[in-house]
N, C-alpha and C. Protein backbone atom coordinates (compact mmCIF):
# COMPACT_ATOMS: atom_id res chain seq x y z
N UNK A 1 39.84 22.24 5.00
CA UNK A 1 39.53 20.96 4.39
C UNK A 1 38.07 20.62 4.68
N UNK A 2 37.54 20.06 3.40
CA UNK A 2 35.91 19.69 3.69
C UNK A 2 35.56 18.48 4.31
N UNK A 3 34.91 18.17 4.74
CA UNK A 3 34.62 16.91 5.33
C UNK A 3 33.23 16.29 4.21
N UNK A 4 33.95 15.35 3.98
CA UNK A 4 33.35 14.42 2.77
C UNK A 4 31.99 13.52 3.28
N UNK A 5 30.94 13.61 2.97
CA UNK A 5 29.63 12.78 3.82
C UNK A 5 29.69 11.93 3.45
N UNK A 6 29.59 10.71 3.65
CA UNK A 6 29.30 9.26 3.09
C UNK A 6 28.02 8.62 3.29
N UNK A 7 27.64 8.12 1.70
CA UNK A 7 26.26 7.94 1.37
C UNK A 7 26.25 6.32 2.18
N UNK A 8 25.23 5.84 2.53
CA UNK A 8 24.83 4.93 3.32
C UNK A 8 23.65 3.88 2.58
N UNK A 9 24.13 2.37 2.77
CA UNK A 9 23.33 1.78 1.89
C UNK A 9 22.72 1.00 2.45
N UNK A 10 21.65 1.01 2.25
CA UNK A 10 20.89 -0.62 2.78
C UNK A 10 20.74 -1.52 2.24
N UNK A 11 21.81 -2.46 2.47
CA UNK A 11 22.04 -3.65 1.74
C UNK A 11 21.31 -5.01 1.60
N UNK A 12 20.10 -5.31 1.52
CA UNK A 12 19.28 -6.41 1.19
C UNK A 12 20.12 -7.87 1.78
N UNK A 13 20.23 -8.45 2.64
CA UNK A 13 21.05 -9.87 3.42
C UNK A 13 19.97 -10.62 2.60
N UNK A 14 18.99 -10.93 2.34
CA UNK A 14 17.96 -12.06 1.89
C UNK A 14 17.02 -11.20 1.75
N UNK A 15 15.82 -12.35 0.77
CA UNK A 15 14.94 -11.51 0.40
C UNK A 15 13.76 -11.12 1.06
N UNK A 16 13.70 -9.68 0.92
CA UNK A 16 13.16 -9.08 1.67
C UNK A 16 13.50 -8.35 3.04
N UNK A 17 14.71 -9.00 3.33
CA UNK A 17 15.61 -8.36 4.51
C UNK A 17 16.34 -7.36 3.78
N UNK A 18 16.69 -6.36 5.26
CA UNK A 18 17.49 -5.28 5.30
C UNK A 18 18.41 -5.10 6.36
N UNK A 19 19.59 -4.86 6.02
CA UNK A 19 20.44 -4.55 7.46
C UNK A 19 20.16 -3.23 8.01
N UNK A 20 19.95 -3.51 8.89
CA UNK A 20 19.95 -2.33 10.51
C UNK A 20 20.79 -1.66 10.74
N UNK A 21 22.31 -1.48 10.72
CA UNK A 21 23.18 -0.78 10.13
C UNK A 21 23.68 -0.30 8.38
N UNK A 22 23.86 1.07 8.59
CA UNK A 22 24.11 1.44 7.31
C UNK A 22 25.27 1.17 7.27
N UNK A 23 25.75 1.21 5.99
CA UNK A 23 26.88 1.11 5.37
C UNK A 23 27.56 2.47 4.50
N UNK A 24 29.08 2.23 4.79
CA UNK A 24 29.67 3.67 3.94
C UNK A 24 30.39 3.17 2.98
N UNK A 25 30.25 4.33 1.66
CA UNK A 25 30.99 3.99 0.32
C UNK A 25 31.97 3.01 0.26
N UNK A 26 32.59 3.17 1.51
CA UNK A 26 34.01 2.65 1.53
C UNK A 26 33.92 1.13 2.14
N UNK A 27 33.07 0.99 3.25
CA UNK A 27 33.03 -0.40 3.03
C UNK A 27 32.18 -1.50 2.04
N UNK A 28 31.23 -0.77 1.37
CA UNK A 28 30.62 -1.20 -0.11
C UNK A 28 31.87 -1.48 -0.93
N UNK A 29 32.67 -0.71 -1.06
CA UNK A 29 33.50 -0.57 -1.96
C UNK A 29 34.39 -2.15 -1.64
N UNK A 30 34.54 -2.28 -0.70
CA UNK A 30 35.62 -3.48 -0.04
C UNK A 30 34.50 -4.78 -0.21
N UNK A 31 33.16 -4.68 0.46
CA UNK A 31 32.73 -6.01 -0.30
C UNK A 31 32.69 -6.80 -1.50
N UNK A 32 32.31 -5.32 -2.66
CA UNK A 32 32.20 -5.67 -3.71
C UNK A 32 33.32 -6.07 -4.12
N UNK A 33 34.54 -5.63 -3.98
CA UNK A 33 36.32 -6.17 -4.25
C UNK A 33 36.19 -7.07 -4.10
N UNK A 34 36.02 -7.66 -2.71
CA UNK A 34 36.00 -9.39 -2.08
C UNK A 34 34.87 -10.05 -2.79
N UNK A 35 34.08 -10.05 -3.20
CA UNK A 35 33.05 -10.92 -4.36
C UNK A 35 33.57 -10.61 -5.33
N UNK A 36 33.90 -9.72 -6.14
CA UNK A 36 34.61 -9.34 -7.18
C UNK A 36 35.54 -10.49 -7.75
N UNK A 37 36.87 -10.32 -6.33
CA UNK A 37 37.79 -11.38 -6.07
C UNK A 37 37.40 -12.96 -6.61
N UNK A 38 36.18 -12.83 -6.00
CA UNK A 38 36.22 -14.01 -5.23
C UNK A 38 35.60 -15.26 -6.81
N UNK A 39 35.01 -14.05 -7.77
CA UNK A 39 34.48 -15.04 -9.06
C UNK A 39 35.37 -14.70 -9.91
N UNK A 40 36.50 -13.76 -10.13
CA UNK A 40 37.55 -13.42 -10.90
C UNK A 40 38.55 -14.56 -11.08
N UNK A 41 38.28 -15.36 -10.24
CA UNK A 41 39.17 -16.94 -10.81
C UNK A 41 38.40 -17.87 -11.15
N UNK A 42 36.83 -17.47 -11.34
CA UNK A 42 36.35 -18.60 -11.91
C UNK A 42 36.28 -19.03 -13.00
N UNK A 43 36.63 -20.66 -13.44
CA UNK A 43 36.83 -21.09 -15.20
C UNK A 43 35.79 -21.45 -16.41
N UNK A 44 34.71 -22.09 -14.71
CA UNK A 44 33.35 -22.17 -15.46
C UNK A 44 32.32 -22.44 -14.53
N UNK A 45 31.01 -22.40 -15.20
CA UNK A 45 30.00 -22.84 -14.72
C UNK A 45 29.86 -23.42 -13.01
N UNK A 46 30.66 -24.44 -12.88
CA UNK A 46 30.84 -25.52 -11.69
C UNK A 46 31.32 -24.30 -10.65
N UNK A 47 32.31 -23.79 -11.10
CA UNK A 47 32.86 -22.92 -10.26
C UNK A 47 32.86 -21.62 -10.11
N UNK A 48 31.63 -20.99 -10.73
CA UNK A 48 30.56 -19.88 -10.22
C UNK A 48 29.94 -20.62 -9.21
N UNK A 49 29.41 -21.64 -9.38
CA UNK A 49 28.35 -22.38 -8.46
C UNK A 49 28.99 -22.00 -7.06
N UNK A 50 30.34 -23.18 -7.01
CA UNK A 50 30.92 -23.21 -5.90
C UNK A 50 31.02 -21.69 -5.30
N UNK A 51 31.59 -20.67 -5.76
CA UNK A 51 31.98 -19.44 -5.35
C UNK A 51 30.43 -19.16 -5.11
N UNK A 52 29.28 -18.94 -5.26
CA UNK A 52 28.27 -18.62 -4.30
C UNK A 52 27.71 -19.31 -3.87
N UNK A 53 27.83 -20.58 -3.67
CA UNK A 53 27.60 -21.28 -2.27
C UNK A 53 28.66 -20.46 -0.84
N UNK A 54 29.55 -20.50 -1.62
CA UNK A 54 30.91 -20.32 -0.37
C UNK A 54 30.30 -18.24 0.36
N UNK A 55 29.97 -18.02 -0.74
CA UNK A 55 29.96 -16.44 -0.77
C UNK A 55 28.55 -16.29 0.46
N UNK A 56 27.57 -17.04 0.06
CA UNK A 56 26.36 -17.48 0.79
C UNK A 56 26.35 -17.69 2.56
N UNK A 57 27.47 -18.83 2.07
CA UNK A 57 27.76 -19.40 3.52
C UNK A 57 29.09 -18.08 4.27
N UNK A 58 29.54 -17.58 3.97
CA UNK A 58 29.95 -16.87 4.19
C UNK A 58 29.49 -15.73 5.25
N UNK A 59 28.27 -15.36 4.52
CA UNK A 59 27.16 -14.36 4.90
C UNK A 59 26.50 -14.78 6.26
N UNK A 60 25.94 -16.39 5.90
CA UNK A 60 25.06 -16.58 6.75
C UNK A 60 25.84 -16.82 8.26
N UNK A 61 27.56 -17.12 8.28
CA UNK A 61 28.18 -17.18 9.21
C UNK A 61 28.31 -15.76 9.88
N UNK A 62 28.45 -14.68 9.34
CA UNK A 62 28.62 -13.55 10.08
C UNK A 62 27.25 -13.25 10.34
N UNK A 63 26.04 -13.51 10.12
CA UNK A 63 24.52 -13.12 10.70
C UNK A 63 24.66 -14.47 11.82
N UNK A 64 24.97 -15.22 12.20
CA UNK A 64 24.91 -15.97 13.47
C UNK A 64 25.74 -15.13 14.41
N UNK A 65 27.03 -14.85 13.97
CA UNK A 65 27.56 -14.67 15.14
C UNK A 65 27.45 -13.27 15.60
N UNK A 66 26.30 -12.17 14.83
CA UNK A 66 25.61 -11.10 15.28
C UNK A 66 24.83 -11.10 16.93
């Protein structure tokens, strides 16, 4: 059996920032699901808004508690 390499991304946190850890396919794959998710119930306008504020604040809570 081969052992599969996983490509590694540097994901932009704000502009001009970069995270310091790479990332693998597979957890790219799971963020994008969870944002995916997360505007896939939205009805309109108002509530794109809301969903990236929340998506935002989201972010900026897991870079504090780094």
């Amino acid at each position: 059996m081969t052992k599969r390499k996983e490509k590694a991304y540097n994901i932009p946190i704000e502009r001009g920032m970069a995270m310091c850890e790479k990332m693998t396919d597979k957890q790219m794959e799971v963020i994008l699901n969870l944002v995916a998710d997360k505007f896939a119930g939205c009805k309109n306008m108002d509530e794109v808004k809301k969903a990236i504020e929340e998506v935002r604040n989201m972010a900026k809570k897991e870079k504090t508690t780094e």
